[in-house]
N, C-alpha and C. Protein backbone atom coordinates (compact mmCIF):
# COMPACT_ATOMS: atom_id res chain seq x y z
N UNK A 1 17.01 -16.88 9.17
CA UNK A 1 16.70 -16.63 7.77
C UNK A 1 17.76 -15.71 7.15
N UNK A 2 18.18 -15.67 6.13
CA UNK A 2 19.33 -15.55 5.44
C UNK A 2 18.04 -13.98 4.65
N UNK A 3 19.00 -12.37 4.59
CA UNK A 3 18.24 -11.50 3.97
C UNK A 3 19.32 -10.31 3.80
N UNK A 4 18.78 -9.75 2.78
CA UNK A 4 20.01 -8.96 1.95
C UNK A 4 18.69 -7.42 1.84
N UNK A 5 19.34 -6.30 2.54
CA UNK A 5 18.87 -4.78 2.41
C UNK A 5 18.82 -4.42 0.90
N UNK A 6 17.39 -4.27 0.49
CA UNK A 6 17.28 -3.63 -0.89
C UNK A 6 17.15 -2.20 -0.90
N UNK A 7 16.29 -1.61 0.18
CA UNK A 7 16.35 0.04 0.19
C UNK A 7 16.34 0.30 1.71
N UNK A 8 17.27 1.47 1.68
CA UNK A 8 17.48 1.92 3.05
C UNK A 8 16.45 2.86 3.15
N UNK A 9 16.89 3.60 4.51
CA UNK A 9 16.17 4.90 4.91
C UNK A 9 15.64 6.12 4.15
N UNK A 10 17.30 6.23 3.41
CA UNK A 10 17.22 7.52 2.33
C UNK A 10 16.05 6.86 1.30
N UNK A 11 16.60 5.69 0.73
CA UNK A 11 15.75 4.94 -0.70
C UNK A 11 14.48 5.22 -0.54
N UNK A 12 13.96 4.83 1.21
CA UNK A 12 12.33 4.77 1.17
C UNK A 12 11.78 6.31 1.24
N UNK A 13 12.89 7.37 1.72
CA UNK A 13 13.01 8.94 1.93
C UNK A 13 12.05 9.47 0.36
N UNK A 14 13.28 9.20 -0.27
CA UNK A 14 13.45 9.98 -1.52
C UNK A 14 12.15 9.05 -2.92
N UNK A 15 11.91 7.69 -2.57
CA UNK A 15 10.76 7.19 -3.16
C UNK A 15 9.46 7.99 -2.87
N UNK A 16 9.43 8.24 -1.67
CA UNK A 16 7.92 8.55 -0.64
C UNK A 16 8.22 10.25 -1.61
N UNK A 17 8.98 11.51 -1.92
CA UNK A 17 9.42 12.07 -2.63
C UNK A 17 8.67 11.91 -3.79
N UNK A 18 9.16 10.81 -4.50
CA UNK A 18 8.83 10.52 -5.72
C UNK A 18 7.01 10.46 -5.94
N UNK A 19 6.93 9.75 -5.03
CA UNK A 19 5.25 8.96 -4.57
C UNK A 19 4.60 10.69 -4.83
N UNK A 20 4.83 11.47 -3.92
CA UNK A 20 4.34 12.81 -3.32
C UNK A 20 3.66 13.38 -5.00
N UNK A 21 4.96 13.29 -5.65
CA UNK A 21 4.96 14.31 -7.33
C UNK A 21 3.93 13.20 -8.09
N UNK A 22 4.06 11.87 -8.28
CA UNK A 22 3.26 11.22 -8.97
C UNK A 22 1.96 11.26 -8.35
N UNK A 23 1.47 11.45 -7.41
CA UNK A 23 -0.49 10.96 -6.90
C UNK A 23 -0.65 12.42 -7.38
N UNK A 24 0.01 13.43 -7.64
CA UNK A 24 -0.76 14.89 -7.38
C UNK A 24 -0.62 15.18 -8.88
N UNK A 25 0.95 15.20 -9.71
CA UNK A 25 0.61 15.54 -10.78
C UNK A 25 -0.28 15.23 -12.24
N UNK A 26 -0.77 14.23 -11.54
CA UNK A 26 -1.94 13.99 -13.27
C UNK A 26 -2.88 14.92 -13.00
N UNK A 27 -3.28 15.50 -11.90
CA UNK A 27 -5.00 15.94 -11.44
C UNK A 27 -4.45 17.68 -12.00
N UNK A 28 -5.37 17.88 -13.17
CA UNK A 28 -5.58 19.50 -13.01
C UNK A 28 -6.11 20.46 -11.73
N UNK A 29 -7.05 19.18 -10.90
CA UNK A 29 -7.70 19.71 -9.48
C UNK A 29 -7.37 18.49 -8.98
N UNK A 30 -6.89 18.58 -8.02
CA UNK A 30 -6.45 17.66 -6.94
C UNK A 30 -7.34 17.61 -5.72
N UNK A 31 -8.33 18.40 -5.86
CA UNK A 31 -9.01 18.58 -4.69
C UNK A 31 -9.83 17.59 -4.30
N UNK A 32 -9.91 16.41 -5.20
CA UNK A 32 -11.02 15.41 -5.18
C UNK A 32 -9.93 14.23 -4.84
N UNK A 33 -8.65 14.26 -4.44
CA UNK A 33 -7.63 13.94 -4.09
C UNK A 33 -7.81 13.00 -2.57
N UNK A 34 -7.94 11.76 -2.55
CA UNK A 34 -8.24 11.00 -0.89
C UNK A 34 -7.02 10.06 -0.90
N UNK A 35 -6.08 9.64 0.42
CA UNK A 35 -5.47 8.39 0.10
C UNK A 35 -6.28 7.39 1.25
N UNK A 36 -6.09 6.62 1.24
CA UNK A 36 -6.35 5.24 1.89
C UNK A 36 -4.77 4.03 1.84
N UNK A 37 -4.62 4.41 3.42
CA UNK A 37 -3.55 3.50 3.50
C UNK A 37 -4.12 1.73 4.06
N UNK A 38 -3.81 1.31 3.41
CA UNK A 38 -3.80 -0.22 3.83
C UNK A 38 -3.04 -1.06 5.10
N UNK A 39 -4.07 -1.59 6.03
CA UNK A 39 -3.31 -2.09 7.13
C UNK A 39 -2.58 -3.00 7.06
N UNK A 40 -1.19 -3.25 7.47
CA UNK A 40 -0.92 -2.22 8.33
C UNK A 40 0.64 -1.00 7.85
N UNK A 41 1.41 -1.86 7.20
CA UNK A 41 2.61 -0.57 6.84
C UNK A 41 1.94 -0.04 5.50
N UNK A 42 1.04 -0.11 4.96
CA UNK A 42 0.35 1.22 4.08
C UNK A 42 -0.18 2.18 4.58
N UNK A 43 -0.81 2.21 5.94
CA UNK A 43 -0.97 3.21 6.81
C UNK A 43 0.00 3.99 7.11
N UNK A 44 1.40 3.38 7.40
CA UNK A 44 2.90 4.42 7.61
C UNK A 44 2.89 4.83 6.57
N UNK A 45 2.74 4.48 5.21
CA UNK A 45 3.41 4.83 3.96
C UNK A 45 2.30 6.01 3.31
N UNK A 46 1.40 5.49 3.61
CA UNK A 46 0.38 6.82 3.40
C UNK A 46 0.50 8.00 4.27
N UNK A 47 0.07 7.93 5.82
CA UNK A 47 0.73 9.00 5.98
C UNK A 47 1.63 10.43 6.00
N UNK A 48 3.09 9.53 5.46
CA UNK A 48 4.09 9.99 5.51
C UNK A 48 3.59 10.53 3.83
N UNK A 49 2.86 9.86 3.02
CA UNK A 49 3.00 10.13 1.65
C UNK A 49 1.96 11.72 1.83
N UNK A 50 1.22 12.04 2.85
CA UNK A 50 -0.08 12.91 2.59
C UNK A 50 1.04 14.05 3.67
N UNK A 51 2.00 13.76 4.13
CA UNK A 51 2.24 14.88 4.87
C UNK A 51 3.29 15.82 3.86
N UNK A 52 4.13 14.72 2.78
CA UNK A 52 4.90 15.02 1.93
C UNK A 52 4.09 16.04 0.56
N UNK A 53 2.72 15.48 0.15
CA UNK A 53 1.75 16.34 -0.43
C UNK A 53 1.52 17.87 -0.08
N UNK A 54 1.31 17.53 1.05
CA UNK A 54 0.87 19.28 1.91
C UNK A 54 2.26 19.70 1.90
N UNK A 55 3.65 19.52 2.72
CA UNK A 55 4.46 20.13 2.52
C UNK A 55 4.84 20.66 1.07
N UNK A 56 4.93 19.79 -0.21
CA UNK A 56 5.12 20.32 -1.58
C UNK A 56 4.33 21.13 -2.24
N UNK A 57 2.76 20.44 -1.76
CA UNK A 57 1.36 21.09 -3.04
C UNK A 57 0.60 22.36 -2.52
N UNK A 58 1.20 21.92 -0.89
CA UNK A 58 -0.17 22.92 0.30
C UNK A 58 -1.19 22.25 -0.10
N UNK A 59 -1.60 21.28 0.21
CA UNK A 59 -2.72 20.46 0.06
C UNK A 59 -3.15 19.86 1.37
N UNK A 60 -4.05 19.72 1.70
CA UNK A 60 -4.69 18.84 2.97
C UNK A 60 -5.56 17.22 2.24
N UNK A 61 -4.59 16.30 2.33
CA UNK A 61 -5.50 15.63 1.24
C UNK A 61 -5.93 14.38 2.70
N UNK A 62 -7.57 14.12 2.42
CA UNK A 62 -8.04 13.24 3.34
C UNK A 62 -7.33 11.64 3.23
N UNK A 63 -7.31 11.46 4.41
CA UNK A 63 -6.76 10.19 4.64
C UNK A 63 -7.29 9.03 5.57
N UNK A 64 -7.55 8.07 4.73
CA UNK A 64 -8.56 6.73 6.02
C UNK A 64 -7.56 5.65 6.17
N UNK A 65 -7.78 4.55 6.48
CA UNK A 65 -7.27 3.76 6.90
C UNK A 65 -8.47 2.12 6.78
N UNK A 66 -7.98 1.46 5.80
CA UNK A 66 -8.45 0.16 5.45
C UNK A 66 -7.98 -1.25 5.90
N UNK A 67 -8.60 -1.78 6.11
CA UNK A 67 -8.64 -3.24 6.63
C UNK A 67 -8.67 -4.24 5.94
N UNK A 68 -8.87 -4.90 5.09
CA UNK A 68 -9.50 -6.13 3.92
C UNK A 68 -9.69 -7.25 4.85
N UNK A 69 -9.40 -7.52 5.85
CA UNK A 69 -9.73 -9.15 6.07
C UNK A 69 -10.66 -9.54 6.28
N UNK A 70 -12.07 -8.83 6.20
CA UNK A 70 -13.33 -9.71 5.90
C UNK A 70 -13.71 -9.76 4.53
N UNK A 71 -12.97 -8.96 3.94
CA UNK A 71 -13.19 -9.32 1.77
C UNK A 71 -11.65 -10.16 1.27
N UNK A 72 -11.31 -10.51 2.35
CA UNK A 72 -10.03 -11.60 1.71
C UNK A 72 -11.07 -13.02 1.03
N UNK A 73 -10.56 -14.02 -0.08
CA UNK A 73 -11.29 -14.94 -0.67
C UNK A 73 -10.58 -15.87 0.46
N UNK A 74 -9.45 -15.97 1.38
CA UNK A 74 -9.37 -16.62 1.61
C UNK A 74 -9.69 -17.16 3.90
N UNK A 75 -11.04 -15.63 3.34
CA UNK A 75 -11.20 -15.23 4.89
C UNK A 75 -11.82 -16.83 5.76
N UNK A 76 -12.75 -17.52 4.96
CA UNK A 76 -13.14 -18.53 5.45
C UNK A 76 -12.29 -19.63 6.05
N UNK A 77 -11.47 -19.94 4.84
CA UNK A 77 -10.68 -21.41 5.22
C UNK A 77 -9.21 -21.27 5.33
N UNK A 78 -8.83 -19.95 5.41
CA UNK A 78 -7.67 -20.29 5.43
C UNK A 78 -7.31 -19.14 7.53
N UNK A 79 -8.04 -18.44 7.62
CA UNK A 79 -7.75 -17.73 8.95
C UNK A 79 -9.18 -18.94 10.07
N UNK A 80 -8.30 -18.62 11.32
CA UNK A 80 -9.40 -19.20 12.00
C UNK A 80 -9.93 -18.28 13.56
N UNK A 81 -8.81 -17.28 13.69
CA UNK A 81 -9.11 -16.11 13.85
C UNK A 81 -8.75 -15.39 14.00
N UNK A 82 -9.04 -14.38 12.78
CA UNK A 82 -8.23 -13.34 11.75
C UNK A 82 -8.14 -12.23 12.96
N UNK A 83 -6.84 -11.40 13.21
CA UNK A 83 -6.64 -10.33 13.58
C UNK A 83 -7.11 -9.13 12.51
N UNK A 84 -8.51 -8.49 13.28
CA UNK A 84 -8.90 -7.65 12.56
C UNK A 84 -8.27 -5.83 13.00
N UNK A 85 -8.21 -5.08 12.15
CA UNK A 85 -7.93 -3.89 12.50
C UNK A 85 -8.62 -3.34 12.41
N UNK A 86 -8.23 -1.53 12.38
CA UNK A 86 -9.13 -0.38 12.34
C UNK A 86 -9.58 -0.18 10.86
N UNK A 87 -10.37 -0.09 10.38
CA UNK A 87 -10.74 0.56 9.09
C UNK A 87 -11.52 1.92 9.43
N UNK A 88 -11.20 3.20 9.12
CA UNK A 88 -11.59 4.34 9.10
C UNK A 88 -11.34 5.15 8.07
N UNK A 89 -12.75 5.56 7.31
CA UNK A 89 -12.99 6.10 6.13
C UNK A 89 -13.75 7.22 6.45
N UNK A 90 -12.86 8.47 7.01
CA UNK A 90 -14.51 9.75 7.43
C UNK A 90 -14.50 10.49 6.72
N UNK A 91 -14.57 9.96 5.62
CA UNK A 91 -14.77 11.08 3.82
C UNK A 91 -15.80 9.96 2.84
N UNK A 92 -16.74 10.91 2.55
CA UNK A 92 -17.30 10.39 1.61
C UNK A 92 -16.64 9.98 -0.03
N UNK A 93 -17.08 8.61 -0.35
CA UNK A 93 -15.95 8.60 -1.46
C UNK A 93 -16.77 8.64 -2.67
N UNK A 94 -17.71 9.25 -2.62
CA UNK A 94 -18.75 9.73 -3.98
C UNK A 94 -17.76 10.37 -5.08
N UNK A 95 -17.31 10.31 -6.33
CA UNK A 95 -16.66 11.24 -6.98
C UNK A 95 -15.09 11.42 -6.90
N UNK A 96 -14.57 10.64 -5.86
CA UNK A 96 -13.23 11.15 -5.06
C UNK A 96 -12.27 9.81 -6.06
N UNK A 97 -11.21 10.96 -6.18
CA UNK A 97 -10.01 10.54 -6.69
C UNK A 97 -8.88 9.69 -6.03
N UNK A 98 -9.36 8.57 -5.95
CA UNK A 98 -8.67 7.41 -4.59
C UNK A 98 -7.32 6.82 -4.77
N UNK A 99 -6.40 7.16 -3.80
CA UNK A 99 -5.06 6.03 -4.14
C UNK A 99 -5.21 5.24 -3.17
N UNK A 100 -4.81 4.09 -3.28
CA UNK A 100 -4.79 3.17 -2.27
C UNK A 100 -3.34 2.47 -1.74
N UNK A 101 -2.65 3.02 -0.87
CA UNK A 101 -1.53 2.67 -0.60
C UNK A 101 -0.73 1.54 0.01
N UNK A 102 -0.26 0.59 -0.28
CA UNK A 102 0.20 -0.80 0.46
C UNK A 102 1.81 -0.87 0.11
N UNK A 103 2.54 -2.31 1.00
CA UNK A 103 4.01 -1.52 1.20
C UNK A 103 4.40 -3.02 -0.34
N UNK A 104 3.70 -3.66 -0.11
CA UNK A 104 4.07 -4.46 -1.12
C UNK A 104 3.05 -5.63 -1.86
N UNK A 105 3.18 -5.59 -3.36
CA UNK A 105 2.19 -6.17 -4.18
C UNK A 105 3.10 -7.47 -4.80
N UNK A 106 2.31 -8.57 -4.50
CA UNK A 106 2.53 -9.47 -4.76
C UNK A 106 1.20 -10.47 -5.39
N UNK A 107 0.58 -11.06 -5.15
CA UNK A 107 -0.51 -11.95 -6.13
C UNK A 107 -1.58 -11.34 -6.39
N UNK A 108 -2.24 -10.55 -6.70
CA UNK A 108 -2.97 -9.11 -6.40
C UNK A 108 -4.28 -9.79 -5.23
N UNK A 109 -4.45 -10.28 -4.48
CA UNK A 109 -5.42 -10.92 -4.27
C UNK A 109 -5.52 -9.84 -3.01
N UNK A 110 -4.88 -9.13 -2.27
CA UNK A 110 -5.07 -7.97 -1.72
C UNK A 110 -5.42 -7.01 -1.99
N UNK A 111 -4.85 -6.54 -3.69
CA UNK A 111 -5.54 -5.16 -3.95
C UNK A 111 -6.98 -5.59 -4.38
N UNK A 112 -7.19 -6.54 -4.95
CA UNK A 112 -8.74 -7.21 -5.30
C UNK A 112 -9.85 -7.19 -4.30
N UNK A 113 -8.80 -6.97 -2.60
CA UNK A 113 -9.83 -7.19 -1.64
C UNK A 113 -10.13 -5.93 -1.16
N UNK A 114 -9.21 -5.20 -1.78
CA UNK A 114 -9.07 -4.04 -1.44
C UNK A 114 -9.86 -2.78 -2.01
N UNK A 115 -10.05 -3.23 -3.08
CA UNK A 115 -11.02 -2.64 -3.91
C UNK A 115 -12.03 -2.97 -4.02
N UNK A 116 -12.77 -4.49 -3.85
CA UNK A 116 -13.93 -4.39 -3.12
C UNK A 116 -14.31 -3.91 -1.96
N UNK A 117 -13.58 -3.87 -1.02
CA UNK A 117 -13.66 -2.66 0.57
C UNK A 117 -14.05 -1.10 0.00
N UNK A 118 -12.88 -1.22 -0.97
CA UNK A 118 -13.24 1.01 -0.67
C UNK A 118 -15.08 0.90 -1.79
N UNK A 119 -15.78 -0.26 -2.61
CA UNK A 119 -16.44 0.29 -3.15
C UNK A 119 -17.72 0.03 -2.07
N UNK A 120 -17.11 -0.30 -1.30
CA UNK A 120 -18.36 -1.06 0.01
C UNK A 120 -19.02 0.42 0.59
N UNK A 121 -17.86 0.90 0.45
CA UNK A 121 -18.27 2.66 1.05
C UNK A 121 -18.40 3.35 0.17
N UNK A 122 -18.46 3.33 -1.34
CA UNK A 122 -19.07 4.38 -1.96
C UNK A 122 -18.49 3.83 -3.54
N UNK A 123 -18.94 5.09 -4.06
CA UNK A 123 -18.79 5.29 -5.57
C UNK A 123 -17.31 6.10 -6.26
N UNK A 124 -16.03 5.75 -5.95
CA UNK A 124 -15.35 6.86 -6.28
C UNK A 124 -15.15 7.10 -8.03
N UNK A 125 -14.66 8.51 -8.26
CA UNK A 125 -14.23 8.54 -9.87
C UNK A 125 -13.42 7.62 -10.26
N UNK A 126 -12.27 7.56 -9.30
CA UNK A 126 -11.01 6.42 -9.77
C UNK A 126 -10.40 6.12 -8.55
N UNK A 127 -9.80 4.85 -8.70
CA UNK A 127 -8.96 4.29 -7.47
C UNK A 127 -7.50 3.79 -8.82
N UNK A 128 -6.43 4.35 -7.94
CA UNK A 128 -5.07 4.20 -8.34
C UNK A 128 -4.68 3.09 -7.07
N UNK A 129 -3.34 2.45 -7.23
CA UNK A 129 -2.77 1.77 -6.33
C UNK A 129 -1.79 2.15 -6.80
N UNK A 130 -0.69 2.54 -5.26
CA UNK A 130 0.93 3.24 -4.93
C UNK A 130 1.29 1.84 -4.30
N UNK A 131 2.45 1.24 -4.31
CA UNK A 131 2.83 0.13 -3.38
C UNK A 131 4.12 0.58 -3.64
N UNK A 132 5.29 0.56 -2.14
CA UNK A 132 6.62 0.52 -2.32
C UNK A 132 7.28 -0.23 -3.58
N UNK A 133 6.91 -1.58 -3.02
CA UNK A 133 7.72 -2.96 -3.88
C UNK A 133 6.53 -3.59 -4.54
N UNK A 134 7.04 -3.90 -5.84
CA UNK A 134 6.22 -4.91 -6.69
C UNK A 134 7.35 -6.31 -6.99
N UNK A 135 6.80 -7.26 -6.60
CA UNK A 135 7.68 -8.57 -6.66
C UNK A 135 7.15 -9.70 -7.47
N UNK A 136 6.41 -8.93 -8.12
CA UNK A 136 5.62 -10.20 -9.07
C UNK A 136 4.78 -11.47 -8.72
N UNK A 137 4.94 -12.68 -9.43
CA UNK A 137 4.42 -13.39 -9.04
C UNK A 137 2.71 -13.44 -9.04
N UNK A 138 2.19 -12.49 -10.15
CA UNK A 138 0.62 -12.19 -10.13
C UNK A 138 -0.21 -13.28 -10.44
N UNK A 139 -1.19 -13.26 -9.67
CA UNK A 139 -2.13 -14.52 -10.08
C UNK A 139 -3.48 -14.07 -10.42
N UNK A 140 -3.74 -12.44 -10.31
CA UNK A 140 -4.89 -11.75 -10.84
C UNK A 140 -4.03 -10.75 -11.64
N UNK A 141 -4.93 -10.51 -12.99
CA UNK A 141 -4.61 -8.97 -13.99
C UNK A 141 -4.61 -8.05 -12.66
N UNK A 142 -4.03 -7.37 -11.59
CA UNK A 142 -3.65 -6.48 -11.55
C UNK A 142 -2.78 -6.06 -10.94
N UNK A 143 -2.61 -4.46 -11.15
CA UNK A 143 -1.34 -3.88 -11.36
C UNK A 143 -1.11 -3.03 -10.60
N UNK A 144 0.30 -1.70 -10.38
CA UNK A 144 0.07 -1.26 -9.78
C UNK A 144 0.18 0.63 -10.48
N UNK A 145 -0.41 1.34 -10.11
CA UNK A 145 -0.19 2.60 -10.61
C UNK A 145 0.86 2.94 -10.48
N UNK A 146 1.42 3.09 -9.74
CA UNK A 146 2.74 3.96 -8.77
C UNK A 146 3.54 2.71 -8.34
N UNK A 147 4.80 2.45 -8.80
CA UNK A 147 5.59 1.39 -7.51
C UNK A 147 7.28 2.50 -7.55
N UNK A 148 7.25 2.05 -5.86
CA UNK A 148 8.95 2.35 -5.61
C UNK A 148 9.25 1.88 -6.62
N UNK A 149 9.86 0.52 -6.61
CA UNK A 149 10.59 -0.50 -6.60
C UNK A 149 10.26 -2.00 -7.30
N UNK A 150 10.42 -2.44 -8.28
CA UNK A 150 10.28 -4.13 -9.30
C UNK A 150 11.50 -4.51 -8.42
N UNK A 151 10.59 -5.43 -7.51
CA UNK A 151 12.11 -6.33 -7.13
C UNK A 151 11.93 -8.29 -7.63
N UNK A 152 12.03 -8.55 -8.75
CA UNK A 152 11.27 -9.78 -9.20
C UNK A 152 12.11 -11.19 -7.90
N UNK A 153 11.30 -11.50 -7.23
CA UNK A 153 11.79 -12.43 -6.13
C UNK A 153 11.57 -14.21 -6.59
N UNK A 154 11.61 -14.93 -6.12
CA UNK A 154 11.70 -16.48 -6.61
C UNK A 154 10.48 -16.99 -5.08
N UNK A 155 9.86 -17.81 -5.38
CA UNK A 155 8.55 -18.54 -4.40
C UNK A 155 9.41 -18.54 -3.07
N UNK A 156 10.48 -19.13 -2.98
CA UNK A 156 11.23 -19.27 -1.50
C UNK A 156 11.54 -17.86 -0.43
N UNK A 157 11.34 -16.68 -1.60
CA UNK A 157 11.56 -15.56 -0.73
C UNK A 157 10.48 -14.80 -0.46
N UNK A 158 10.34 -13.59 0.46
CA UNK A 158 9.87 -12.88 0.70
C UNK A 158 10.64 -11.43 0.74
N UNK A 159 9.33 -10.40 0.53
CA UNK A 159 9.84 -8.72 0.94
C UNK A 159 9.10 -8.82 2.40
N UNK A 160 10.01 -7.64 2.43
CA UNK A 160 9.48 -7.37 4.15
C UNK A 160 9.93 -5.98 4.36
N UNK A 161 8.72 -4.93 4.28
CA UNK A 161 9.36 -3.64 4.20
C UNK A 161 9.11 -3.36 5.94
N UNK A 162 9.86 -2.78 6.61
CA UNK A 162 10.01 -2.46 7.57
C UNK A 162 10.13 -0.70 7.66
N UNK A 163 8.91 -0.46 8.44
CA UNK A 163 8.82 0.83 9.26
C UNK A 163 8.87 1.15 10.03
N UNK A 164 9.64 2.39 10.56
CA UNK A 164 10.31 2.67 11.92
C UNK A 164 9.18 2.54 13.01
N UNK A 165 7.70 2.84 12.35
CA UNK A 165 6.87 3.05 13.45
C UNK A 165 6.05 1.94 14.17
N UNK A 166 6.30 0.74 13.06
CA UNK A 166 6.20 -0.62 13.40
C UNK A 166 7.41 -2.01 14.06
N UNK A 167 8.60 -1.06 13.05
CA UNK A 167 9.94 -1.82 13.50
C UNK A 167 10.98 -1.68 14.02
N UNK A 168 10.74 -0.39 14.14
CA UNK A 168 11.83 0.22 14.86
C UNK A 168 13.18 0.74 13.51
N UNK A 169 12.22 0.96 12.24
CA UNK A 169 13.57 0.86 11.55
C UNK A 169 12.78 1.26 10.45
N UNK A 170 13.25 1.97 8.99
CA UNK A 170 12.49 2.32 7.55
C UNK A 170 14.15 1.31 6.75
N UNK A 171 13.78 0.22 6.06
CA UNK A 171 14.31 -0.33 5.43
C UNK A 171 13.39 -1.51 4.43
N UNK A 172 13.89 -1.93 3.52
CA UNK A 172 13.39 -2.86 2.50
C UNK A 172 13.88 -4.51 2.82
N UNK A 173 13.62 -5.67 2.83
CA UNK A 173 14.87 -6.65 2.92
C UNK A 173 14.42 -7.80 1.68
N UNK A 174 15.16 -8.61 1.53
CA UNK A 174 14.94 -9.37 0.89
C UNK A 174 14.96 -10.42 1.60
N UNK A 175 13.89 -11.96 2.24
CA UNK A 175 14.18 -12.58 2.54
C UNK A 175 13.99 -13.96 2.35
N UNK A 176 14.90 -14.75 2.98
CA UNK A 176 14.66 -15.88 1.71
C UNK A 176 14.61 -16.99 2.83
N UNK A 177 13.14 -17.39 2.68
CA UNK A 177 12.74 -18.71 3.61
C UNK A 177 13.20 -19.81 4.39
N UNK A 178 13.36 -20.09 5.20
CA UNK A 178 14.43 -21.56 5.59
C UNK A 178 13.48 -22.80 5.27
N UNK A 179 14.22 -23.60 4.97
CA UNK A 179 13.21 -24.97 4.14
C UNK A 179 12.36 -25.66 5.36
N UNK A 180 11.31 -26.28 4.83
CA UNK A 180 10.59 -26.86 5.26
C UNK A 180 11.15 -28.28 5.70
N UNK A 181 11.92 -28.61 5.23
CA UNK A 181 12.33 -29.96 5.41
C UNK A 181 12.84 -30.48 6.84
């Protein structure tokens, strides 16, 4: 497959940076402050985003870890058997000021599943969505709060954000499908 580096190490460094100042500065109290990383490189990206919080804000902000593939629409007919992960939520989300972190948004049909998951566990004040890359291509109204990166891609390609703790590597790529033919 033919793929061209959109953000390196530093890019995803100094975004996750960026990420840190945007989830904290709208809140006069941040204390109602939760992230939820999405499996599986929204879990790296959250992380790294809640350790970057406390180092800047001194904040301890709670952090779970979400799953969607039993609220995917396309859990029935299109998996036949879905690799499920960990979902761990040990904060009540009554009231709580939610970001929901994923590495890349594309037809929203993830954050849709995604947001039916976190309301499965509770009532929060608000849920935001942070995603590295936004690549368009939406087939539901939604959006994202926070993005790295608009990288507008064409149907033949894909993003593929790669994390060191999954890939051995923190980079962005652009990649572009080999034909079916």
């Amino acid at each position: 497959m033919e793929h061209s580096r959109i953000l390196s190490t530093q890019d995803i460094e100094r975004t996750l940076t960026r990420f840190a100042h945007q989830v904290v500065e709208p809140f006069d109290d941040p204390s109602e402050l939760v992230l939820i990383g999405m499996q599986t490189r929204g879990v790296y990206l959250a992380r790294r985003l809640r350790d970057r919080i406390k180092s800047y804000f001194h904040l301890d902000v709670p952090l779970g870890v979400l799953d969607i593939t039993f609220y995917r629409d396309d859990f029935r007919s299109r998996m036949k058997m879905p690799s499920v992960q960990l979902t761990d939520i040990p904060f009540d989300l009554y009231n709580k000021q939610v970001v929901l972190v994923d590495d890349v948004l594309y037809t929203g049909r993830t954050v849709r599943s995604a947001l039916e998951a976190v309301m499965s566990f509770g009532r929060p004040a608000g849920i935001r969505f942070c995603c590295m890359i936004d690549r368009g291509h939406r087939e539901l109204p939604i959006q994202a709060d926070i993005v790295g990166k608009m990288i507008p891609t064409h149907e033949h390609e894909e993003i593929r954000v790669h994390m060191v703790e999954e890939d051995g590597e923190d980079a962005v790529y652009v990649v572009k499908k080999e034909s079916d033919s």
